[in-house]
PDB file of N, CA and C in Angstrom:
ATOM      1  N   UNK A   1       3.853 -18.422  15.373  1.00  0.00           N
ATOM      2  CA  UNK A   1       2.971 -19.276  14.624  1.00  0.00           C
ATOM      3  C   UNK A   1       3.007 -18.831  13.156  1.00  0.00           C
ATOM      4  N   UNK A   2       3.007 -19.677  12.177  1.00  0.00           N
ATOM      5  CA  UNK A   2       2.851 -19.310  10.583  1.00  0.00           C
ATOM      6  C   UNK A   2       1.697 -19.665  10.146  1.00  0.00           C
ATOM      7  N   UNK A   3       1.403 -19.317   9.520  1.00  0.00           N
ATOM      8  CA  UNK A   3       0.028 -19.213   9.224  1.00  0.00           C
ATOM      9  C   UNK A   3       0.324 -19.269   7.737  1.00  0.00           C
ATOM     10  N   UNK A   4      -1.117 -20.336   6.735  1.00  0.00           N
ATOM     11  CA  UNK A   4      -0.590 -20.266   5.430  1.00  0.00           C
ATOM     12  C   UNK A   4      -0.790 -18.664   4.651  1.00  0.00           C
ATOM     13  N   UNK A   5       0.277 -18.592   3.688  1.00  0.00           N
ATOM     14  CA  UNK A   5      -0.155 -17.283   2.982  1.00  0.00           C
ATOM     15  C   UNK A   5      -1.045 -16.803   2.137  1.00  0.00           C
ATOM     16  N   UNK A   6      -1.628 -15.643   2.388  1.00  0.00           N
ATOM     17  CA  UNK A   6      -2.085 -15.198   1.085  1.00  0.00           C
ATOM     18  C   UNK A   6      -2.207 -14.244  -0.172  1.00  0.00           C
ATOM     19  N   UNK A   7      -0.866 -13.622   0.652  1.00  0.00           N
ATOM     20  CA  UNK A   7      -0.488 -12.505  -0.153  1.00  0.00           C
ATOM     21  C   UNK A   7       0.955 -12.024   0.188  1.00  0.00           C
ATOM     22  N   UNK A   8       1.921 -11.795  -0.707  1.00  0.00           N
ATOM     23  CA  UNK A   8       3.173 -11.002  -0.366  1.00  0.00           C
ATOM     24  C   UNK A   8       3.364  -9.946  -0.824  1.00  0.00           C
ATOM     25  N   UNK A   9       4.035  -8.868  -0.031  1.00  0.00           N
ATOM     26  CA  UNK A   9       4.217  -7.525  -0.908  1.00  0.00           C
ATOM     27  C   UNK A   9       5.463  -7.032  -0.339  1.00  0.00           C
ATOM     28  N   UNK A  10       5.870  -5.910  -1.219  1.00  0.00           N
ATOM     29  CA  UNK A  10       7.497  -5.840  -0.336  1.00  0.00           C
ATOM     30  C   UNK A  10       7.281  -3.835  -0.699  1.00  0.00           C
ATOM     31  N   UNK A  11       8.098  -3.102  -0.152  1.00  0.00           N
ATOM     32  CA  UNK A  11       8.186  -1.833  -0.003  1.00  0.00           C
ATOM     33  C   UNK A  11       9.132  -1.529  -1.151  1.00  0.00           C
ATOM     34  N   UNK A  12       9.562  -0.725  -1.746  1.00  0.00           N
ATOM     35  CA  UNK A  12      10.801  -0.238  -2.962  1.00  0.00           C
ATOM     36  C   UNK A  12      11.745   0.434  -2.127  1.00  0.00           C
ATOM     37  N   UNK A  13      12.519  -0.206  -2.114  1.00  0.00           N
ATOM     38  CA  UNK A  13      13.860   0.351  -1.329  1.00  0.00           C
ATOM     39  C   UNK A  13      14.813   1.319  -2.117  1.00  0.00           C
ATOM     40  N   UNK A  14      14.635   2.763  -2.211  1.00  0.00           N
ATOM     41  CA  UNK A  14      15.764   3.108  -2.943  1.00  0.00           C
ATOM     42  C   UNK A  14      16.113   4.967  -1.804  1.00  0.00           C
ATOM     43  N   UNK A  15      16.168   5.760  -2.419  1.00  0.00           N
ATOM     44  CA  UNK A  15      16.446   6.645  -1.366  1.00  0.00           C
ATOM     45  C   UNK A  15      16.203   8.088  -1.237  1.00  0.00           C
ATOM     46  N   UNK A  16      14.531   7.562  -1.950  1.00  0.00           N
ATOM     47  CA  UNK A  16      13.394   8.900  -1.791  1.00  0.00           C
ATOM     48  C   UNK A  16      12.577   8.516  -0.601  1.00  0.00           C
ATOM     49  N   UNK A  17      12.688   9.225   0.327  1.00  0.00           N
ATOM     50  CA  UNK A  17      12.019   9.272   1.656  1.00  0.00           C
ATOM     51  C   UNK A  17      10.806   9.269   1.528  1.00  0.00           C
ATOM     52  N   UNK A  18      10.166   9.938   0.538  1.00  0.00           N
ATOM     53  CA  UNK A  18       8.939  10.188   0.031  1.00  0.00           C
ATOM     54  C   UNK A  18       8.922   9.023  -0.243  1.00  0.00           C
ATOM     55  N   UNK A  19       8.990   8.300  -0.926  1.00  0.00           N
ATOM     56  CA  UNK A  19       8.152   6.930  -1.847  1.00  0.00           C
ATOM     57  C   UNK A  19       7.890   6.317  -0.936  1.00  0.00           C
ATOM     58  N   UNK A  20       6.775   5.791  -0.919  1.00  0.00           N
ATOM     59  CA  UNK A  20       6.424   4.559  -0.040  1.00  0.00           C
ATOM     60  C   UNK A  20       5.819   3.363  -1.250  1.00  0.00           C
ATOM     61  N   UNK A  21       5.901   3.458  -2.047  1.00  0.00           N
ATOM     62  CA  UNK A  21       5.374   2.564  -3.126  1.00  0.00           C
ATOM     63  C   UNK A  21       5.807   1.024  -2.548  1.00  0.00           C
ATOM     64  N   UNK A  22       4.698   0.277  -2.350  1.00  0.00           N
ATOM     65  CA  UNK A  22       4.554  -1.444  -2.513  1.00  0.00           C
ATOM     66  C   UNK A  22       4.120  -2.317  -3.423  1.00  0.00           C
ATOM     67  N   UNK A  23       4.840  -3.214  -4.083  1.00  0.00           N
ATOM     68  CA  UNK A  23       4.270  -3.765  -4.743  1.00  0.00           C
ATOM     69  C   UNK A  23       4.020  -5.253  -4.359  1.00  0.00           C
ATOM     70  N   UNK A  24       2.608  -5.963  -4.528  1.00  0.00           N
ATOM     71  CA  UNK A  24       2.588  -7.358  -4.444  1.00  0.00           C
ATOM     72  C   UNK A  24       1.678  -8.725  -4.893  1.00  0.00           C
ATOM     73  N   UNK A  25       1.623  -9.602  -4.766  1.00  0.00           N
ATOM     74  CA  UNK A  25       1.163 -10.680  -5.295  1.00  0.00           C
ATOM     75  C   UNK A  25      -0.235 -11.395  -3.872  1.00  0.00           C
ATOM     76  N   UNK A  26      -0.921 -11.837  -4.923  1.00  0.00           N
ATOM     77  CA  UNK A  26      -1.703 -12.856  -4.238  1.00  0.00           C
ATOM     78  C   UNK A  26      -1.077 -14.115  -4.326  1.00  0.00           C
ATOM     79  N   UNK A  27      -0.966 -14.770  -3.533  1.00  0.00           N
ATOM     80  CA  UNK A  27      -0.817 -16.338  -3.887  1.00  0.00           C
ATOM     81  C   UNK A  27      -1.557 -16.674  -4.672  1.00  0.00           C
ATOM     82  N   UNK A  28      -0.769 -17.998  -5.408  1.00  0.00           N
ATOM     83  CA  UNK A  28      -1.833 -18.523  -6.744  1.00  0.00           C
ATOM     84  C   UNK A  28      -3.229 -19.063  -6.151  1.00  0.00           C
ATOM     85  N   UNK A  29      -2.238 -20.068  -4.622  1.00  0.00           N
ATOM     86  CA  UNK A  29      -4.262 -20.852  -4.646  1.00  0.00           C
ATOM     87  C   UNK A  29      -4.875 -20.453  -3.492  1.00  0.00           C
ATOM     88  N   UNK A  30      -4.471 -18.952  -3.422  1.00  0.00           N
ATOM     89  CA  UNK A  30      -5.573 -18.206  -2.668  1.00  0.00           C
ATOM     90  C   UNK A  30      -6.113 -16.857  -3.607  1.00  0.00           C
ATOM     91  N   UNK A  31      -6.000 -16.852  -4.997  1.00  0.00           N
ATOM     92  CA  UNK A  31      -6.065 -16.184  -5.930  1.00  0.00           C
ATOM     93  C   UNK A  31      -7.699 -14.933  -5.988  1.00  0.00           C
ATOM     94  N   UNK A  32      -8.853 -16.013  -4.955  1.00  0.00           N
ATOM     95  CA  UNK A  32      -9.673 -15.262  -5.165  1.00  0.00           C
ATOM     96  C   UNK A  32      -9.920 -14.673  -3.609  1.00  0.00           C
ATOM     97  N   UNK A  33      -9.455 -14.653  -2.649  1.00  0.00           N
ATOM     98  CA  UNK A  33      -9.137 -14.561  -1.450  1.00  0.00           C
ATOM     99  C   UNK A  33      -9.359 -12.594  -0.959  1.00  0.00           C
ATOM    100  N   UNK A  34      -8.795 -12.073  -2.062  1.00  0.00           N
ATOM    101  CA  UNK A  34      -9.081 -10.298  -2.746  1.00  0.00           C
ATOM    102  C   UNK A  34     -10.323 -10.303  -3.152  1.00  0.00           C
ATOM    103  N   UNK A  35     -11.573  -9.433  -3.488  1.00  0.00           N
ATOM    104  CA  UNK A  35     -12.405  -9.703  -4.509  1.00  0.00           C
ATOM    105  C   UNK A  35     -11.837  -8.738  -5.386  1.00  0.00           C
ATOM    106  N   UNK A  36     -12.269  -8.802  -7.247  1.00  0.00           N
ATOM    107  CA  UNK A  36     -11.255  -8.259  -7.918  1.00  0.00           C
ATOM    108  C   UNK A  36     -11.706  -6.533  -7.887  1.00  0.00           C
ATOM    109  N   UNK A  37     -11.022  -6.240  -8.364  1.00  0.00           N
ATOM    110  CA  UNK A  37     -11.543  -4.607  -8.618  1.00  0.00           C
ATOM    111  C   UNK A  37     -11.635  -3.511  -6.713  1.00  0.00           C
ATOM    112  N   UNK A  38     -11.380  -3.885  -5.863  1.00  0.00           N
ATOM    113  CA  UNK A  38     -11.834  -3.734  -4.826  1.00  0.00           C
ATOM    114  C   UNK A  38     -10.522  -2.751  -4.437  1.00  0.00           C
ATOM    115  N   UNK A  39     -10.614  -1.811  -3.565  1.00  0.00           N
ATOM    116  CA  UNK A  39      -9.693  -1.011  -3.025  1.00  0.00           C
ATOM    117  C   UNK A  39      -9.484  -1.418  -1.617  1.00  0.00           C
ATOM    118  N   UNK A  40      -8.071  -1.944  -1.088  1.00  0.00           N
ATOM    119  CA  UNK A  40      -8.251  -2.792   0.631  1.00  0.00           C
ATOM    120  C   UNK A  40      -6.899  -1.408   1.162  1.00  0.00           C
ATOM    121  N   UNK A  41      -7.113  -1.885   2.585  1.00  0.00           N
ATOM    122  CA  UNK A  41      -6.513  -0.628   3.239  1.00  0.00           C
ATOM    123  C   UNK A  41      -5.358  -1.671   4.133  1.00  0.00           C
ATOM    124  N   UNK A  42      -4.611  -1.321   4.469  1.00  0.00           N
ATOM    125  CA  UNK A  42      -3.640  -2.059   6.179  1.00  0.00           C
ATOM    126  C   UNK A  42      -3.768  -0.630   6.852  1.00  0.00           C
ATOM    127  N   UNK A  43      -4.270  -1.428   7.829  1.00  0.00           N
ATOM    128  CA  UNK A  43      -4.431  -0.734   9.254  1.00  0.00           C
ATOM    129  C   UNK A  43      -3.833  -1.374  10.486  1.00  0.00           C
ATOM    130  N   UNK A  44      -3.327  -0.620  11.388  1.00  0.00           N
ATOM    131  CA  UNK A  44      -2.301  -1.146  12.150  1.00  0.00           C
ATOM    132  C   UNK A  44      -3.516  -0.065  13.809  1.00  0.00           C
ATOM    133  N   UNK A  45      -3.444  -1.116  14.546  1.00  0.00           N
ATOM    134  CA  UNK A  45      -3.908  -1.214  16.158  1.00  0.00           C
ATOM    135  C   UNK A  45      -3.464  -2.232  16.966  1.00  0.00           C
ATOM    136  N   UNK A  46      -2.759  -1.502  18.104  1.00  0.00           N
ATOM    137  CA  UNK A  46      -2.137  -1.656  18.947  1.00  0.00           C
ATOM    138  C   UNK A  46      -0.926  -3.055  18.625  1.00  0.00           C
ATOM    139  N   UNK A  47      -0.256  -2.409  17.749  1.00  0.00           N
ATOM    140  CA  UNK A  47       0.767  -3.509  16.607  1.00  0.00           C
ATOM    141  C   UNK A  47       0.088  -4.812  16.407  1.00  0.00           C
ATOM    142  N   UNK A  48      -1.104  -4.670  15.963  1.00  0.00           N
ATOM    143  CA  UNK A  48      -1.673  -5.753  14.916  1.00  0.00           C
ATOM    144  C   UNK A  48      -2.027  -5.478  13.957  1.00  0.00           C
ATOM    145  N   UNK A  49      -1.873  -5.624  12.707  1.00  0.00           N
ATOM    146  CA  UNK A  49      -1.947  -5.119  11.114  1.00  0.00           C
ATOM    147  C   UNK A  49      -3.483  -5.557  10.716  1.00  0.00           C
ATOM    148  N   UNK A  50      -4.107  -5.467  10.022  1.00  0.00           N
ATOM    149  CA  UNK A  50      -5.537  -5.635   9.381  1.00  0.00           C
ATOM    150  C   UNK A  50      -5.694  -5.286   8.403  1.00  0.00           C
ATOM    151  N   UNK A  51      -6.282  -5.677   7.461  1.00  0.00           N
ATOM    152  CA  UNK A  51      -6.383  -5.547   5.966  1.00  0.00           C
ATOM    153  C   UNK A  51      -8.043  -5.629   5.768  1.00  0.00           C
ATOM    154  N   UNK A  52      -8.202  -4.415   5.390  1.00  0.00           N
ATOM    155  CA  UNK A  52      -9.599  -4.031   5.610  1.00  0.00           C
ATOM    156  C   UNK A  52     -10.089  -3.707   3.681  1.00  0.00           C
ATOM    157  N   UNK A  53     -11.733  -4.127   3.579  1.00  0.00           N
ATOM    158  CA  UNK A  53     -12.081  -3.820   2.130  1.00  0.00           C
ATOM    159  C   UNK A  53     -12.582  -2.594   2.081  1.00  0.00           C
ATOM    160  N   UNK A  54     -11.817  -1.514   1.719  1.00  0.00           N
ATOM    161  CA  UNK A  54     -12.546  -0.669   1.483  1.00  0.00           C
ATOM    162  C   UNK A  54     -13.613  -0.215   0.744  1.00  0.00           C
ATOM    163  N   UNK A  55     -13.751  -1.349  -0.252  1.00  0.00           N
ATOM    164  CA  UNK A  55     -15.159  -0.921  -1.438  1.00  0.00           C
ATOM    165  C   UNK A  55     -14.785  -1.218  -2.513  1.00  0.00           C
ATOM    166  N   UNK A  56     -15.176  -0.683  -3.815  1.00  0.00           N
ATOM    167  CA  UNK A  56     -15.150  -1.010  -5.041  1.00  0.00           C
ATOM    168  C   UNK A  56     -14.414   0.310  -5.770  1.00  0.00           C
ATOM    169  N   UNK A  57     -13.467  -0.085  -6.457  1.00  0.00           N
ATOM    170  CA  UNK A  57     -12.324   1.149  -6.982  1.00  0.00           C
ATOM    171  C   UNK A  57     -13.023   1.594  -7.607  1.00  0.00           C
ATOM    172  N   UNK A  58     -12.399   3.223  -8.424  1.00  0.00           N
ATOM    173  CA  UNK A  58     -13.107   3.684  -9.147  1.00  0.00           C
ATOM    174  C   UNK A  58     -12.409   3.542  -9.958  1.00  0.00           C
ATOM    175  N   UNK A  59     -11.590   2.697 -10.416  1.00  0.00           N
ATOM    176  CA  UNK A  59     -11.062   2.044 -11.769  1.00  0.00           C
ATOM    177  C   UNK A  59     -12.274   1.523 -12.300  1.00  0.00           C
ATOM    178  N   UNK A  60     -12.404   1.233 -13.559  1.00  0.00           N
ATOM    179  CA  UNK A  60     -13.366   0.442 -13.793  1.00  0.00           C
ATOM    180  C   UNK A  60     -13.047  -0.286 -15.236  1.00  0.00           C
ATOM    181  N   UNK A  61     -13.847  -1.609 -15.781  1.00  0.00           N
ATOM    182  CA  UNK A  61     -13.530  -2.036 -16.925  1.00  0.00           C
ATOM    183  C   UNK A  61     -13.688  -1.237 -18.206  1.00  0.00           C
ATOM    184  N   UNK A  62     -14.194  -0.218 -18.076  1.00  0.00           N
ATOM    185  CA  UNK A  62     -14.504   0.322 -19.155  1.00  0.00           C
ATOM    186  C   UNK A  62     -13.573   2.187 -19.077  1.00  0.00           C
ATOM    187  N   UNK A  63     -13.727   2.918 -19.881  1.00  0.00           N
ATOM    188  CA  UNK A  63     -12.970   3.948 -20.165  1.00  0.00           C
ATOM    189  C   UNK A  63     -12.165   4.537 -19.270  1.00  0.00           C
ATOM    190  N   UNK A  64     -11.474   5.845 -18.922  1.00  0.00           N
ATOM    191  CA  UNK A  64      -9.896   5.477 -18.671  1.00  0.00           C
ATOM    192  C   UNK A  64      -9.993   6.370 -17.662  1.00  0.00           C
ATOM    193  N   UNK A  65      -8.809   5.654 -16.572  1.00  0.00           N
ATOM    194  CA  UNK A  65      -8.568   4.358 -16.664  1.00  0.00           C
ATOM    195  C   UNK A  65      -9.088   3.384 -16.690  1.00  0.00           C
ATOM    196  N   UNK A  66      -8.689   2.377 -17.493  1.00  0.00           N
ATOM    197  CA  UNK A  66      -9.250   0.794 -16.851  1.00  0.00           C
ATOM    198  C   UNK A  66      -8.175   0.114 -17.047  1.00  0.00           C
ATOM    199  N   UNK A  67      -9.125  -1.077 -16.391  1.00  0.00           N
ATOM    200  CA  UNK A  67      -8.336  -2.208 -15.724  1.00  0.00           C
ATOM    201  C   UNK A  67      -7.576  -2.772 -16.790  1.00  0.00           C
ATOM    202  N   UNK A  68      -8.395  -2.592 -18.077  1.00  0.00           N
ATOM    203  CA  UNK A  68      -7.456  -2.695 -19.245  1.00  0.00           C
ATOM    204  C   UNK A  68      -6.503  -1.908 -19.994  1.00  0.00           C
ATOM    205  N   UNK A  69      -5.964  -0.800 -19.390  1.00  0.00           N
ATOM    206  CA  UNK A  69      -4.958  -0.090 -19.150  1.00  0.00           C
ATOM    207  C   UNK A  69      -4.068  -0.838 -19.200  1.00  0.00           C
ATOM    208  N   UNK A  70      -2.532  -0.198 -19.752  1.00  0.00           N
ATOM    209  CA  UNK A  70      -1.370  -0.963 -19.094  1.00  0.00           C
ATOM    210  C   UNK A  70      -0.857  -0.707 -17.972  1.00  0.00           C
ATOM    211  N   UNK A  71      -0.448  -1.580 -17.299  1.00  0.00           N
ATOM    212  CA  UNK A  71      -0.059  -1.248 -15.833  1.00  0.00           C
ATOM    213  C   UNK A  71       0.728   0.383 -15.865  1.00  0.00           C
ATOM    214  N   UNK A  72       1.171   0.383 -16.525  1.00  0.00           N
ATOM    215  CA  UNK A  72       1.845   1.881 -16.078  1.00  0.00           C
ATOM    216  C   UNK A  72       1.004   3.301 -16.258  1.00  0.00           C
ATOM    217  N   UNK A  73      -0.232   3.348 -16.538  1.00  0.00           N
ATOM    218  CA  UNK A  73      -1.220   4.115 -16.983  1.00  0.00           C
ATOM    219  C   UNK A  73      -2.040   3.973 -16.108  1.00  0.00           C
ATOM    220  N   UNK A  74      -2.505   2.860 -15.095  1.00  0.00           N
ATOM    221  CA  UNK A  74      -3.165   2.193 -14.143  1.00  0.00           C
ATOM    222  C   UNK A  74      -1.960   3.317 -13.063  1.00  0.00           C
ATOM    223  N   UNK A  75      -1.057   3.243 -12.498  1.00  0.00           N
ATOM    224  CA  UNK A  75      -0.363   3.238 -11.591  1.00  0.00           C
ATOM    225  C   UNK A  75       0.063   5.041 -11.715  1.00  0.00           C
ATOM    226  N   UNK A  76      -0.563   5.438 -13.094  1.00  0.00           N
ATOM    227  CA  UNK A  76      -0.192   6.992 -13.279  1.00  0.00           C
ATOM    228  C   UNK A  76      -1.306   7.782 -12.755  1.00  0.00           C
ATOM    229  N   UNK A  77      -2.458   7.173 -12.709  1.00  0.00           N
ATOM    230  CA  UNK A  77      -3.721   7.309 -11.817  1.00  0.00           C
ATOM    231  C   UNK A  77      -3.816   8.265 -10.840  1.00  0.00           C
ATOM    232  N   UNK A  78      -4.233   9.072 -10.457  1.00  0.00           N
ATOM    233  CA  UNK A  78      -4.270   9.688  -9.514  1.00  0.00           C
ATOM    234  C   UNK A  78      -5.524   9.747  -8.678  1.00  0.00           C
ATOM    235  N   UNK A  79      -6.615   8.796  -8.978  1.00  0.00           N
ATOM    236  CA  UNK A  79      -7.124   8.026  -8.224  1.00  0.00           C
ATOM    237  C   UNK A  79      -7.002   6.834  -7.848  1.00  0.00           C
ATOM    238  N   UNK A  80      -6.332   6.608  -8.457  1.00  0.00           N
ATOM    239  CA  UNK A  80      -5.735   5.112  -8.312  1.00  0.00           C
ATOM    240  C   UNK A  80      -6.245   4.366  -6.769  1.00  0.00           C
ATOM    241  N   UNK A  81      -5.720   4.833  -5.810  1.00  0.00           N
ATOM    242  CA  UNK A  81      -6.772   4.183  -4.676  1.00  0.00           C
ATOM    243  C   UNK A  81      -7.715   4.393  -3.716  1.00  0.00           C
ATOM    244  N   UNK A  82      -8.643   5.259  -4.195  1.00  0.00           N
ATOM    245  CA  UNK A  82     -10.016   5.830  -4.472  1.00  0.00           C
ATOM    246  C   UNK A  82     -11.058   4.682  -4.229  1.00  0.00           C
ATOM    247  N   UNK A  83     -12.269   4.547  -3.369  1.00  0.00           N
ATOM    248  CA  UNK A  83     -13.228   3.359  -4.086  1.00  0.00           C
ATOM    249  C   UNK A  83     -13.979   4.492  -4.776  1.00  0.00           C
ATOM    250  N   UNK A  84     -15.467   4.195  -5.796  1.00  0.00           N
ATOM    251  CA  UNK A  84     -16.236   4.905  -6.147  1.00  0.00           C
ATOM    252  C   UNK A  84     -16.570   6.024  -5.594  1.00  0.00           C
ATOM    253  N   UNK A  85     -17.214   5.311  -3.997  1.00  0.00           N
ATOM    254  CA  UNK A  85     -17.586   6.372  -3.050  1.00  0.00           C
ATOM    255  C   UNK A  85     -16.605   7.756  -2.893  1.00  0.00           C
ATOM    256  N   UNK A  86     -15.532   7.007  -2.261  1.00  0.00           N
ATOM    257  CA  UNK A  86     -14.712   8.505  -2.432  1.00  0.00           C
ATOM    258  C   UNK A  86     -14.817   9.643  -3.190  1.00  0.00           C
ATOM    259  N   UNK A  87     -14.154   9.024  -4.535  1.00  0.00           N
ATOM    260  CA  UNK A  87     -14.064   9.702  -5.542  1.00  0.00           C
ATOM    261  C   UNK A  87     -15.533  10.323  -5.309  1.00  0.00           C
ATOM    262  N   UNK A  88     -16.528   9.809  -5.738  1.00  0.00           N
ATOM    263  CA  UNK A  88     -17.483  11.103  -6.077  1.00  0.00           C
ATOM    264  C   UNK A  88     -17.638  12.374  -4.854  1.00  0.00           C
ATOM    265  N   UNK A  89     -17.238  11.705  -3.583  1.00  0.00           N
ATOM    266  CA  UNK A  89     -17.282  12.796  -2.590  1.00  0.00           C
ATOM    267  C   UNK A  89     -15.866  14.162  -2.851  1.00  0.00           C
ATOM    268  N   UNK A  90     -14.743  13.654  -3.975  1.00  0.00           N
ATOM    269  CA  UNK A  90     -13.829  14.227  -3.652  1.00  0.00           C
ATOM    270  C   UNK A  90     -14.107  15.318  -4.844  1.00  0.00           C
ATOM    271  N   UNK A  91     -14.845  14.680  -5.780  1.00  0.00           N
ATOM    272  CA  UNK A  91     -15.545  15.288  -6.941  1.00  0.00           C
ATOM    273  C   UNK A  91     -16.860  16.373  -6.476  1.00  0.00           C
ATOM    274  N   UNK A  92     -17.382  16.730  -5.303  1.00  0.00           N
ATOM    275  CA  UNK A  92     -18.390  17.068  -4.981  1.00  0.00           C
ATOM    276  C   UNK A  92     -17.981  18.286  -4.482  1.00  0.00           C
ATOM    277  N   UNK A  93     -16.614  18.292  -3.910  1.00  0.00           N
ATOM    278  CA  UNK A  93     -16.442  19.371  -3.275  1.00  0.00           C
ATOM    279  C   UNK A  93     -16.024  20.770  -4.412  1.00  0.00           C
TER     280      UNK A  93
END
């Protein structure tokens, strides 16, 4: 069965075992389908995939990073996919 889309992403194929880096798109006219700013997870049970919200990133619009970052400063992050919550728990210890 196909089902319409709402998002594509593809894996980086090159030949560091390590990388798992994905990059991908929302469809245009399912654009708000994500809410923005939000950190989502894929989770996989009993080979069915799920795309779960994890919360609200700790990116934020304002000082750095932010969302107004350039993507490559965004992606140098090392919280990068962190929600708030996390982060302050990872900050606590």
């Amino acid at each position: 069965m196909d089902f319409p889309a709402v998002a594509r992403f593809v894996r980086r194929d090159n030949d560091d075992e390590t990388d798992g880096l994905l990059l991908g798109v929302t469809m245009k006219s399912r654009k708000d389908f994500f809410k923005k700013g939000h950190v989502y997870e894929i989770q996989e049970y009993d080979g069915e995939v799920f795309i779960v919200d994890k919360g609200i990133s700790s990116i934020s619009k304002e000082g750095w990073p932010s969302w107004q970052s350039t993507p490559d400063t965004i992606l140098s992050c090392s919280t990068l996919f962190l929600t708030k919550e996390e982060l302050q728990k990872v900050n606590q210890r």
